[in-house]
C-alpha atoms as a PDB file:
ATOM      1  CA  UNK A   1      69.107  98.312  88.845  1.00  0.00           C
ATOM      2  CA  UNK A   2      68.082  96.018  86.115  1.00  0.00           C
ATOM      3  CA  UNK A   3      70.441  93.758  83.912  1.00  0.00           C
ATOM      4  CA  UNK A   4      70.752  95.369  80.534  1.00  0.00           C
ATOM      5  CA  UNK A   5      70.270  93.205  77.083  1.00  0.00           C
ATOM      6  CA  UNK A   6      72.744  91.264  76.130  1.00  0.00           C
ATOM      7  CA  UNK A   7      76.169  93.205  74.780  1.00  0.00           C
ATOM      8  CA  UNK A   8      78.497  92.243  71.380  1.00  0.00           C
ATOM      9  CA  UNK A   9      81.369  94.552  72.893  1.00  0.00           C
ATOM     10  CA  UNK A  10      83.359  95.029  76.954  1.00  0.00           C
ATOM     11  CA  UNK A  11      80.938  95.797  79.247  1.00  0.00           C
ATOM     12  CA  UNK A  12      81.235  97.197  82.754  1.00  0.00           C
ATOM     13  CA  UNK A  13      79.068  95.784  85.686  1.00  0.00           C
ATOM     14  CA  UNK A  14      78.218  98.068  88.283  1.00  0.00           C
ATOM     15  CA  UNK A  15      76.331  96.719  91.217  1.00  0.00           C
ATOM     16  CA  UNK A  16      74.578  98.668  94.589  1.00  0.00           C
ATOM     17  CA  UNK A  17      71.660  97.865  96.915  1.00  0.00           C
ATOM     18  CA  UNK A  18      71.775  94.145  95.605  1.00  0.00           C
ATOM     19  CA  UNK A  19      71.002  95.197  91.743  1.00  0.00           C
ATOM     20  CA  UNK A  20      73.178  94.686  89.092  1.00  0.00           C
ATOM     21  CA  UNK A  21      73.808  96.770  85.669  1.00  0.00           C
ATOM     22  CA  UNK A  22      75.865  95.511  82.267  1.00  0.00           C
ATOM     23  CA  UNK A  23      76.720  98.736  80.803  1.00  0.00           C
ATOM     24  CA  UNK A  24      77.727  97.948  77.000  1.00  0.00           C
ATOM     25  CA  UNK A  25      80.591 100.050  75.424  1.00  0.00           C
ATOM     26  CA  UNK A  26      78.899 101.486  72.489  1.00  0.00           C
ATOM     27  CA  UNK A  27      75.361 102.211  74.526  1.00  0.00           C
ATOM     28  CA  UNK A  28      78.028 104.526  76.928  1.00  0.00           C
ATOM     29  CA  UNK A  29      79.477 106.129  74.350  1.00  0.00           C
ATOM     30  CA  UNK A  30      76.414 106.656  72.734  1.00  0.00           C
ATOM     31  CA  UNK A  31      75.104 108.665  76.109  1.00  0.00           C
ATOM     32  CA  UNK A  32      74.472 112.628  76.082  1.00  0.00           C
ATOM     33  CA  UNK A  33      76.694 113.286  79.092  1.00  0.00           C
ATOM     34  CA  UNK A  34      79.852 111.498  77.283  1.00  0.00           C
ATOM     35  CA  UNK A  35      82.765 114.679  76.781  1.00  0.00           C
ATOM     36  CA  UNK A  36      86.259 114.598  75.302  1.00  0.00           C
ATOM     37  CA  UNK A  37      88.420 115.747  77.711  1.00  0.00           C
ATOM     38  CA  UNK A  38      92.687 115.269  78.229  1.00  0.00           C
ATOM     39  CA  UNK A  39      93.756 114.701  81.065  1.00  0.00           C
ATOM     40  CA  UNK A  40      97.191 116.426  82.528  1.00  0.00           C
ATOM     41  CA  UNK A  41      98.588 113.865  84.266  1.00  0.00           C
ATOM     42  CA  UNK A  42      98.291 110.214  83.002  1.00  0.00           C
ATOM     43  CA  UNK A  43      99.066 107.293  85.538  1.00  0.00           C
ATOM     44  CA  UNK A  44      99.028 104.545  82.725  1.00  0.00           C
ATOM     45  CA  UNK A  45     100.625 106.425  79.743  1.00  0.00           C
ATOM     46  CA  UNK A  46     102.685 109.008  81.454  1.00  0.00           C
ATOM     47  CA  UNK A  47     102.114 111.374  78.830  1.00  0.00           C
ATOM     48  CA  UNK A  48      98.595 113.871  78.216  1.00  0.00           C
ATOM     49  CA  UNK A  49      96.176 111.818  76.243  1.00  0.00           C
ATOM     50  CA  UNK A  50      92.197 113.104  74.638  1.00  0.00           C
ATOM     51  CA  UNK A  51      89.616 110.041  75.876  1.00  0.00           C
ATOM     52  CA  UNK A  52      85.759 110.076  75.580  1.00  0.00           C
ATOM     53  CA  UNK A  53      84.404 109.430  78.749  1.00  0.00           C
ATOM     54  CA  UNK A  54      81.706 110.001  81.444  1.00  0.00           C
ATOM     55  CA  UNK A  55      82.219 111.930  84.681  1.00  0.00           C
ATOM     56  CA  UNK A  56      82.005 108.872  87.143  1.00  0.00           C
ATOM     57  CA  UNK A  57      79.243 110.797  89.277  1.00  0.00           C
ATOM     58  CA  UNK A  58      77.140 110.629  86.492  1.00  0.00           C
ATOM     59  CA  UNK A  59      77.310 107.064  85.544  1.00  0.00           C
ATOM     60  CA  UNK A  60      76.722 106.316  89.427  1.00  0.00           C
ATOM     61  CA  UNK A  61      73.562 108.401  89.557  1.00  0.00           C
ATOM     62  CA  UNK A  62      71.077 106.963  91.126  1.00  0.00           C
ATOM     63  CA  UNK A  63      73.166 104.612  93.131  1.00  0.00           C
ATOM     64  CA  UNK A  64      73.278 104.568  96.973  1.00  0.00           C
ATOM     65  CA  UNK A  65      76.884 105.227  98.344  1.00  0.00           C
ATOM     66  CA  UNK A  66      76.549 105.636 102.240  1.00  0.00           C
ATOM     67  CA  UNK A  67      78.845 108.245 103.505  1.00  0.00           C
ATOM     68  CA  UNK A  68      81.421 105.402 104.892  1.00  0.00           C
ATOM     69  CA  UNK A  69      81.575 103.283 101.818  1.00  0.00           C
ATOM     70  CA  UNK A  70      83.856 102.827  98.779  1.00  0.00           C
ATOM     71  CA  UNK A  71      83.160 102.409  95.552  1.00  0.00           C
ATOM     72  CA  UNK A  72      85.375  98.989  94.381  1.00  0.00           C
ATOM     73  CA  UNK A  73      86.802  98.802  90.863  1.00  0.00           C
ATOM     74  CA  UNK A  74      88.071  95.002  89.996  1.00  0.00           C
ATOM     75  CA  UNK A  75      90.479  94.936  87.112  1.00  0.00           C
ATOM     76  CA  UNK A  76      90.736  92.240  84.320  1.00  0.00           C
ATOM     77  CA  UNK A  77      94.177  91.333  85.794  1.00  0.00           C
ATOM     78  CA  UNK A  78      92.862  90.613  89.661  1.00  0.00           C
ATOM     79  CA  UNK A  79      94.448  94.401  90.422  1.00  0.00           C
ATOM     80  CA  UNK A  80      91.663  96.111  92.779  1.00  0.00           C
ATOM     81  CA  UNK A  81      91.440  99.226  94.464  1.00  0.00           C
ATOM     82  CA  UNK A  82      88.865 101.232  96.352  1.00  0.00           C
ATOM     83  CA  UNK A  83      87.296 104.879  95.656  1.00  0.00           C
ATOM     84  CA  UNK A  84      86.080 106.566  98.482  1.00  0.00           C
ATOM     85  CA  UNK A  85      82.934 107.978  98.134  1.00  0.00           C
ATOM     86  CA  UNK A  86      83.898 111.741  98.929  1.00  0.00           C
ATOM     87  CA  UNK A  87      86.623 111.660  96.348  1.00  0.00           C
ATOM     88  CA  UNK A  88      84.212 110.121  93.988  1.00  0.00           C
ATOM     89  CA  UNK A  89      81.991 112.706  94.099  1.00  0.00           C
ATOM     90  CA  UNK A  90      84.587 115.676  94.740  1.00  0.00           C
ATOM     91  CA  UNK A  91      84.178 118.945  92.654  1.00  0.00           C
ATOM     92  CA  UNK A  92      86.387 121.359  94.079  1.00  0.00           C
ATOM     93  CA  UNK A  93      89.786 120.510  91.807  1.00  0.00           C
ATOM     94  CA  UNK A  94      89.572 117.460  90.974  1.00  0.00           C
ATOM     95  CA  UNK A  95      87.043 115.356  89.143  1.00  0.00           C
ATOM     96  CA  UNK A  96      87.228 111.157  88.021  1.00  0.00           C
ATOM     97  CA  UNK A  97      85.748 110.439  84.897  1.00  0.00           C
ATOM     98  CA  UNK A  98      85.564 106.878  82.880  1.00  0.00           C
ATOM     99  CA  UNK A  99      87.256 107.097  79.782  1.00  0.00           C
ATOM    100  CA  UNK A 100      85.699 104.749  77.214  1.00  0.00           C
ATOM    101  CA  UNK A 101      87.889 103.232  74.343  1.00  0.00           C
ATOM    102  CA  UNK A 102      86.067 103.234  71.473  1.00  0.00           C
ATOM    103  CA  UNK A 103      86.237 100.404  69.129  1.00  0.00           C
ATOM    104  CA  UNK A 104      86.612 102.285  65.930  1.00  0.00           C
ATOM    105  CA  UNK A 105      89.730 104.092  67.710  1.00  0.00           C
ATOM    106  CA  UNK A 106      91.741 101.668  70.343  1.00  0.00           C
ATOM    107  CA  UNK A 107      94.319 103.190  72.318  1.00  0.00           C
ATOM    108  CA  UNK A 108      97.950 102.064  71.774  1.00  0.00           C
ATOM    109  CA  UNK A 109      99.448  99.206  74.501  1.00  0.00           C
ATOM    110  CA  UNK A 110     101.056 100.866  77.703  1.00  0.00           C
ATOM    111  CA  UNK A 111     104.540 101.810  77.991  1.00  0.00           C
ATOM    112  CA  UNK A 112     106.308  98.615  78.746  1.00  0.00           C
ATOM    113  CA  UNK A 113     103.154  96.386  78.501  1.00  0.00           C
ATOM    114  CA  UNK A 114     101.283  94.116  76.133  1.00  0.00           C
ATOM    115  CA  UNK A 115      98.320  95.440  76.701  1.00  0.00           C
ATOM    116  CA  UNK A 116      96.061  98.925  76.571  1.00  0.00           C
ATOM    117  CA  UNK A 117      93.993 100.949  79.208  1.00  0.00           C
ATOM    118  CA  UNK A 118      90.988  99.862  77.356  1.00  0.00           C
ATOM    119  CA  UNK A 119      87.746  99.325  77.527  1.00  0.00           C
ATOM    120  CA  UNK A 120      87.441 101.088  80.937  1.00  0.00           C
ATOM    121  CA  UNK A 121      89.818 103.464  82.853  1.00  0.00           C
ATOM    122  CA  UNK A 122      89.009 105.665  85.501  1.00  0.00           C
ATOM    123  CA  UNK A 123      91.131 108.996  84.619  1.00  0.00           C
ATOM    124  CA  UNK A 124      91.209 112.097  86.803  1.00  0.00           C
ATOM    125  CA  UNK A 125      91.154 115.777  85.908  1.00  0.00           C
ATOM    126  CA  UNK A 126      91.595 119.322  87.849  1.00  0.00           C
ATOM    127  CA  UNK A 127      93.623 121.802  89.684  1.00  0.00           C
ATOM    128  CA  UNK A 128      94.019 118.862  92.192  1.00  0.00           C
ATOM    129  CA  UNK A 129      94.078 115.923  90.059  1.00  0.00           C
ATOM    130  CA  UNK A 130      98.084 115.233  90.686  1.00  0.00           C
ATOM    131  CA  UNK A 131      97.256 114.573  93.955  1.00  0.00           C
ATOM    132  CA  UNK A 132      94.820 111.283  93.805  1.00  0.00           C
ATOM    133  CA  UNK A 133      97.247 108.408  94.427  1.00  0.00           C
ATOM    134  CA  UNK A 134      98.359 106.284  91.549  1.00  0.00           C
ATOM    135  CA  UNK A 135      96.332 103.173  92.651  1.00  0.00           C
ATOM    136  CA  UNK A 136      93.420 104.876  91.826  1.00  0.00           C
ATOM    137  CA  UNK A 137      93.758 105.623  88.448  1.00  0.00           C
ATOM    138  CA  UNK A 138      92.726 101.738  87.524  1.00  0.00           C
ATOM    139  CA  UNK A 139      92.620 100.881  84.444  1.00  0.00           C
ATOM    140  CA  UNK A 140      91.170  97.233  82.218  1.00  0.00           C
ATOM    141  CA  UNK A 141      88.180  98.387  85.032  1.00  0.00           C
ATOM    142  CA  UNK A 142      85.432  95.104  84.491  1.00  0.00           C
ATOM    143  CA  UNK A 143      83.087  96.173  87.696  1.00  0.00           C
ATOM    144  CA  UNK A 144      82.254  98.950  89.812  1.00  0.00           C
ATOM    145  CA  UNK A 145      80.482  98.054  93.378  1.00  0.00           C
ATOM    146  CA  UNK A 146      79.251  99.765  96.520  1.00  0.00           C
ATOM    147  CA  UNK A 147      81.198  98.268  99.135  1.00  0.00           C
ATOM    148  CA  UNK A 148      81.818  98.798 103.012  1.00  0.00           C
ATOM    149  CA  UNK A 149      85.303 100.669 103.862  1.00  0.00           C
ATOM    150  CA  UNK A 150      87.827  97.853 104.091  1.00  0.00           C
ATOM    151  CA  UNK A 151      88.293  97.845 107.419  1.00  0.00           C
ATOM    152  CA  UNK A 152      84.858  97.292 108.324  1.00  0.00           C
ATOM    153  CA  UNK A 153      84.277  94.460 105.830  1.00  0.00           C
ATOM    154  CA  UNK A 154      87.238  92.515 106.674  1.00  0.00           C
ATOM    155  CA  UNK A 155      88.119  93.015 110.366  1.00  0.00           C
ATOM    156  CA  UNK A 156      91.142  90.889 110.148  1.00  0.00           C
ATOM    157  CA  UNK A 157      92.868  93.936 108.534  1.00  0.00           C
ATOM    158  CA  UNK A 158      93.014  95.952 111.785  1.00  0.00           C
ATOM    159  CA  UNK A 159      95.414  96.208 114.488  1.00  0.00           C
ATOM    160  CA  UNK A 160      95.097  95.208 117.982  1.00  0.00           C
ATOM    161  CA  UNK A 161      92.536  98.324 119.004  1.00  0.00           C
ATOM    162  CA  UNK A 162      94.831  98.431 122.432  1.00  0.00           C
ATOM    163  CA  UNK A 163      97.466 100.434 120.011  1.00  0.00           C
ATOM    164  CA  UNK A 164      98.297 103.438 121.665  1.00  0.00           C
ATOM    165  CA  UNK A 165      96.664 106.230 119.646  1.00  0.00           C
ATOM    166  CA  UNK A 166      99.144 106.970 117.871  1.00  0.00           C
ATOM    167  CA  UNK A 167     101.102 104.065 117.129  1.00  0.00           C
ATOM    168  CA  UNK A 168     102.553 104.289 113.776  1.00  0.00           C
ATOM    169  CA  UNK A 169     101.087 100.532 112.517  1.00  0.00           C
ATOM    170  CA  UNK A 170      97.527 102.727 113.142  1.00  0.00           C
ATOM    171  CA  UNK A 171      98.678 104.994 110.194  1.00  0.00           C
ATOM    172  CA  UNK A 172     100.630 102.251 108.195  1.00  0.00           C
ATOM    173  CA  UNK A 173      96.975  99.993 108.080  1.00  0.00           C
ATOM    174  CA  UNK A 174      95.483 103.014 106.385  1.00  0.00           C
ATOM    175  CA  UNK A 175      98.319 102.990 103.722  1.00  0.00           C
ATOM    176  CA  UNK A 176      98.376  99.461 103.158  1.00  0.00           C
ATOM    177  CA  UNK A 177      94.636  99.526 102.515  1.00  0.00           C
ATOM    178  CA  UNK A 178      95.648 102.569  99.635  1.00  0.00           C
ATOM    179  CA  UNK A 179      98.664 101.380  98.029  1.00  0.00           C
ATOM    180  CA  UNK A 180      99.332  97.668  98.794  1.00  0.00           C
ATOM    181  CA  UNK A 181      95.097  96.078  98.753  1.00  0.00           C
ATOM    182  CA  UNK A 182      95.378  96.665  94.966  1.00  0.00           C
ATOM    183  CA  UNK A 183      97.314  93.556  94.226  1.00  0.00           C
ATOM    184  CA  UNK A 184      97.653  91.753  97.809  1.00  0.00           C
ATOM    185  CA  UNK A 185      95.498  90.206 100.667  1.00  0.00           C
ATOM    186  CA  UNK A 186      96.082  90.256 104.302  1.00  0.00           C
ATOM    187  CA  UNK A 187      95.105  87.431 106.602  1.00  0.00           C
ATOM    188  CA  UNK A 188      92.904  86.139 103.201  1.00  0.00           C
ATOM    189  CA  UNK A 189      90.851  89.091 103.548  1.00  0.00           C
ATOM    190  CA  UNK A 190      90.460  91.686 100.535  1.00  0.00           C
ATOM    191  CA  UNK A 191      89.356  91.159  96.546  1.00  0.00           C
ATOM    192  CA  UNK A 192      92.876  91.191  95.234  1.00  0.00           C
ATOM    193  CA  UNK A 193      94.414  88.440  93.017  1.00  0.00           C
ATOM    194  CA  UNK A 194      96.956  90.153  91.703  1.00  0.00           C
ATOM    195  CA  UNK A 195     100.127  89.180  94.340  1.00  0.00           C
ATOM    196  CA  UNK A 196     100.085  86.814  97.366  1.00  0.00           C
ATOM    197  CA  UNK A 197      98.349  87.526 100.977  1.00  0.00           C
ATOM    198  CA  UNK A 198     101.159  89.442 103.073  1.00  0.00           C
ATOM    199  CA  UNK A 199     100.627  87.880 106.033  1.00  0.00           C
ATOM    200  CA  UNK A 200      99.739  83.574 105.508  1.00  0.00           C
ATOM    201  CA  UNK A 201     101.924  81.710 105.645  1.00  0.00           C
ATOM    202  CA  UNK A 202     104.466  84.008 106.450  1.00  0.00           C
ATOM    203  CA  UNK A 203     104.779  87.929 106.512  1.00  0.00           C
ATOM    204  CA  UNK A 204     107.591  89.463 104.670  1.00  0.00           C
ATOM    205  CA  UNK A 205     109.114  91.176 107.413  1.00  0.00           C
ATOM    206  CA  UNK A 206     109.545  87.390 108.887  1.00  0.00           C
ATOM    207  CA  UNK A 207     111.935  86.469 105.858  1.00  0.00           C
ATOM    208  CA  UNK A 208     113.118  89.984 104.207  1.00  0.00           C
ATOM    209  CA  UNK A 209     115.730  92.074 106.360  1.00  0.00           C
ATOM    210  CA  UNK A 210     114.261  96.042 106.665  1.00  0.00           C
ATOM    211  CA  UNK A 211     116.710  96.990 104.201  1.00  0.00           C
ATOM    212  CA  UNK A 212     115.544  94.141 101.558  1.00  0.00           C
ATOM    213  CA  UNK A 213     112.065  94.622 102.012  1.00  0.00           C
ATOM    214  CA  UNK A 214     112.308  98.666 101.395  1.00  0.00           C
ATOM    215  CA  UNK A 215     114.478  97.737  98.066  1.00  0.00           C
ATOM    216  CA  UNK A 216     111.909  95.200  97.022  1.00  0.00           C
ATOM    217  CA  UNK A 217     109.008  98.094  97.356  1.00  0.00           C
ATOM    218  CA  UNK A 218     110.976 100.959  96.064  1.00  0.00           C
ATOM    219  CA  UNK A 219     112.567  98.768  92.399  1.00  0.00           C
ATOM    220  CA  UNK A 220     111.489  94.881  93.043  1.00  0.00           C
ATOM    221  CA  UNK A 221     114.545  94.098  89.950  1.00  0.00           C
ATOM    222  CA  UNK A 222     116.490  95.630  92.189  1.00  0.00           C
ATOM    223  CA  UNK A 223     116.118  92.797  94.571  1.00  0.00           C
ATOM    224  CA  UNK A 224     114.358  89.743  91.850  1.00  0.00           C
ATOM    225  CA  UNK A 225     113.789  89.476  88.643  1.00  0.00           C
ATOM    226  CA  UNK A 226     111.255  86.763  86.772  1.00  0.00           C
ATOM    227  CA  UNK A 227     109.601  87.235  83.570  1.00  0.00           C
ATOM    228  CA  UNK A 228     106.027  87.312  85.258  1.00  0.00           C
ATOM    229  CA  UNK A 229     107.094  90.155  87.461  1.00  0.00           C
ATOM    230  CA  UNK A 230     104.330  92.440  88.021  1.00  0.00           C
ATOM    231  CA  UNK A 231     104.952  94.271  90.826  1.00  0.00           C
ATOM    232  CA  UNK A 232     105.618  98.375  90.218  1.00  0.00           C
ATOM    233  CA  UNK A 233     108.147 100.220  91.833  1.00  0.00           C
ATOM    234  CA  UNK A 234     106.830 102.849  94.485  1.00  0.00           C
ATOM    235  CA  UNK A 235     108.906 105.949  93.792  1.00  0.00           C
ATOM    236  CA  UNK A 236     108.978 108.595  96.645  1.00  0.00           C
ATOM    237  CA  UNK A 237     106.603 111.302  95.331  1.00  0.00           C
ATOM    238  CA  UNK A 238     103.613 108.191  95.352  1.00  0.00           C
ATOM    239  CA  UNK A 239     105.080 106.696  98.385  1.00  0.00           C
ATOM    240  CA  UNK A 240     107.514 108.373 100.854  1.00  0.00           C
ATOM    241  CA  UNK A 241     109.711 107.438 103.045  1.00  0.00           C
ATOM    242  CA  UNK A 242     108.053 108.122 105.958  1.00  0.00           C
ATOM    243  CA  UNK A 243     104.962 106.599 104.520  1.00  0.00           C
ATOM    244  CA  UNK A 244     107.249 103.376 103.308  1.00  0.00           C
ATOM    245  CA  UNK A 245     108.213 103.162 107.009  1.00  0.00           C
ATOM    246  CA  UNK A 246     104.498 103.473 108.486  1.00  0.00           C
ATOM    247  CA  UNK A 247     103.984 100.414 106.034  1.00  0.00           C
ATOM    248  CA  UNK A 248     106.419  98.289 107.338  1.00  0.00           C
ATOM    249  CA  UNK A 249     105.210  99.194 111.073  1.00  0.00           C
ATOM    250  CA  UNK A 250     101.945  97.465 109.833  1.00  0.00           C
ATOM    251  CA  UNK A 251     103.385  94.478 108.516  1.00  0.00           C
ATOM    252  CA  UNK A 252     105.411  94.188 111.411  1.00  0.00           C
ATOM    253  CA  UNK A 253     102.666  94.852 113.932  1.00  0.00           C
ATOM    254  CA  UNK A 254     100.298  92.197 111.533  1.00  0.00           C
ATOM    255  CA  UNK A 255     102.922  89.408 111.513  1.00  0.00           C
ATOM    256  CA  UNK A 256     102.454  88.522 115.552  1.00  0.00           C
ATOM    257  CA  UNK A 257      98.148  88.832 114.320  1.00  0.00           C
ATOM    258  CA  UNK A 258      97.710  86.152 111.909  1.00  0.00           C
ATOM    259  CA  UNK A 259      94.436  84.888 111.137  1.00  0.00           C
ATOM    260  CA  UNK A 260      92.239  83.675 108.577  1.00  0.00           C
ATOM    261  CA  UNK A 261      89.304  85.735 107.223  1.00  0.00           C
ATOM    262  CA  UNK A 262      85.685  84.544 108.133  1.00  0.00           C
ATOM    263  CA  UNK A 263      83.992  87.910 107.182  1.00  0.00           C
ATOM    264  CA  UNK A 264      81.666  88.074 103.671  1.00  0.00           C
ATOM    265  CA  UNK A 265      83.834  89.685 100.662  1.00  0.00           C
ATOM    266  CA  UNK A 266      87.122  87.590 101.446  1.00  0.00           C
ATOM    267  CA  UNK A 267      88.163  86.064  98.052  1.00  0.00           C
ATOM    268  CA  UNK A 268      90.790  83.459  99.552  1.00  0.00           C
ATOM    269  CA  UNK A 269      89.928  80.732 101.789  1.00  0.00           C
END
C-alpha cells in the first residue's frame, strides 16, 4: 500500500504485507462508505453517542489478514490491544466501525479525563455488540497493523507446554493476552507502554498477597493512590471472578518462567 501525501490534520497508519498507508482525517471523512451511526453501548463515554465513521472491514479492504492473525491498534498513550481477525470481520450481531472526529465538531473530553476519544476510535455496534470486551473498544487509535497472534510472535508469553491440558494458567495466558497486554508486557515481550512488564524484575504475585493483588485489579485506589494513576478498575461483568482467578494462575505459573524476549515485535529490551 502506498504512503499517502502529506496530511495538515491526525492521521491513522495502517500497515500489512510490508506496505504502509497515512490515512488523513478529512480524506476519511470525505469517503462514500463513511455512515452516522450511535452506538448502544459506549466503552469510553458510558452513555449512547452519533459518530461518523467507517465500518473497519471496509477501511481494511484489500489488506491480507491470515486466518491466525490480529489486527494491532497502538494508542497515543502506549495503551495497545489486539483485534482478532474473525471478530474484525464478524457480521452476524456485531459489527466494529472507526468513528472519525471531525474537526469542525470535536467530541467533549471523557468522563474523568483530560482528554477526548478523538481522532480515531474503534466503536462497536449490534445485537452482540455488549459482548466485545472493553479493551477492544480503543480509542486515541494512531496505527492499525497485521500482526501474528501474540503468542506466536512473542513465545516468552506461553506456559511450560508440559501443562496438563487443562491447567488453569493455560486459560489465564489467554486472558492476560485480552485484558492485561493493553497496558503491560510480560518477560519484555508485547507493544505496550502503558504500565510496567509483569514479570522483570519481579512478578506481582512475588510481592502482593492474593488478596492485595485481586483488590489492586478490581479498584487499584482501593489499594494506591498517585496522581499519574492510570490503571482502570476491572469490574466483574468485564472480568469475573473466575476469570480474575485464571489470571492470577498465569502470573503465578509465569513468575518461576522468567525470561527476556529475543523474538521480533518486543518493544522493551
Amino acid at each position: 500500500m502506498p504512503t499517502s501525501a502529506l496530511a495538515t490534520g491526525p492521521t491513522l497508519t495502517v500497515s500489512a504485507d510490508g506496505g504502509v498507508h497515512v490515512f488523513d482525517r478529512d480524506a476519511l471523512l470525505a469517503r462514500t462508505d463513511v455512515v452516522e451511526i450511535t452506538t448502544s453501548r459506549d466503552v469510553a463515554y458510558r452513555t449512547p453517542r452519533t459518530y461518523r465513521a467507517v465500518a473497519l472491514a471496509k477501511l481494511l479492504e484489500g489488506v491480507a489478514i491470515p486466518p491466525d492473525a490480529v489486527v494491532e491498534a497502538v494508542a497515543q498513550d502506549g495503551f495497545v490491544t489486539q483485534l482478532p481477525r474473525d471478530l474484525v470481520y464478524a457480521n452476524d450481531g456485531i459489527v466494529a466501525y472507526m468513528a472519525i472526529e471531525a474537526a469542525d465538531r470535536p467530541w467533549p473530553l471523557i468522563p474523568g479525563k483530560d482528554k477526548s476519544a478523538g481522532a480515531f476510535y474503534v466503536v462497536w455496534l449490534g445485537d452482540q455488540a455488549s459482548s466485545v470486551p472493553t479493551m477492544m473498544w480503543p480509542y486515541q487509535i494512531v496505527s492499525l497493523s497485521v500482526q501474528d497472534a501474540p503468542a506466536k510472535r512473542w513465545p516468552s508469553l506461553a506456559v511450560d507446554p508440559m501443562l496438563p491440558a487443562l491447567h488453569p494458567a493455560r486459560d489465564g495466558q489467554t486472558l492476560f493476552v485480552n485484558k492485561c497486554f493493553t497496558c503491560h508486557t510480560m518477560n519484555q515481550a508485547g507493544s505496550a507502554s502503558a504500565g510496567p512488564d509483569l514479570n522483570l524484575p519481579m512478578n506481582p504475585t512475588e510481592y502482593f498477597t492474593d488478596a492485595g493483588l485481586r483488590a489492586l485489579i478490581r479498584d487499584p485506589r482501593s489499594v494506591r493512590i498517585w496522581p499519574d494513576q492510570r490503571m482502570p478498575s476491572f469490574a466483574e461483568e468485564d472480568l469475573s471472578d473466575e476469570e480474575l482467578g485464571l489470571i492470577l494462575a498465569y502470573l503465578n505459573h509465569m513468575a518461576n518462567r522468567k525470561s527476556r524476549a529475543t523474538e521480533g515485535g518486543s518493544s522493551k529490551r
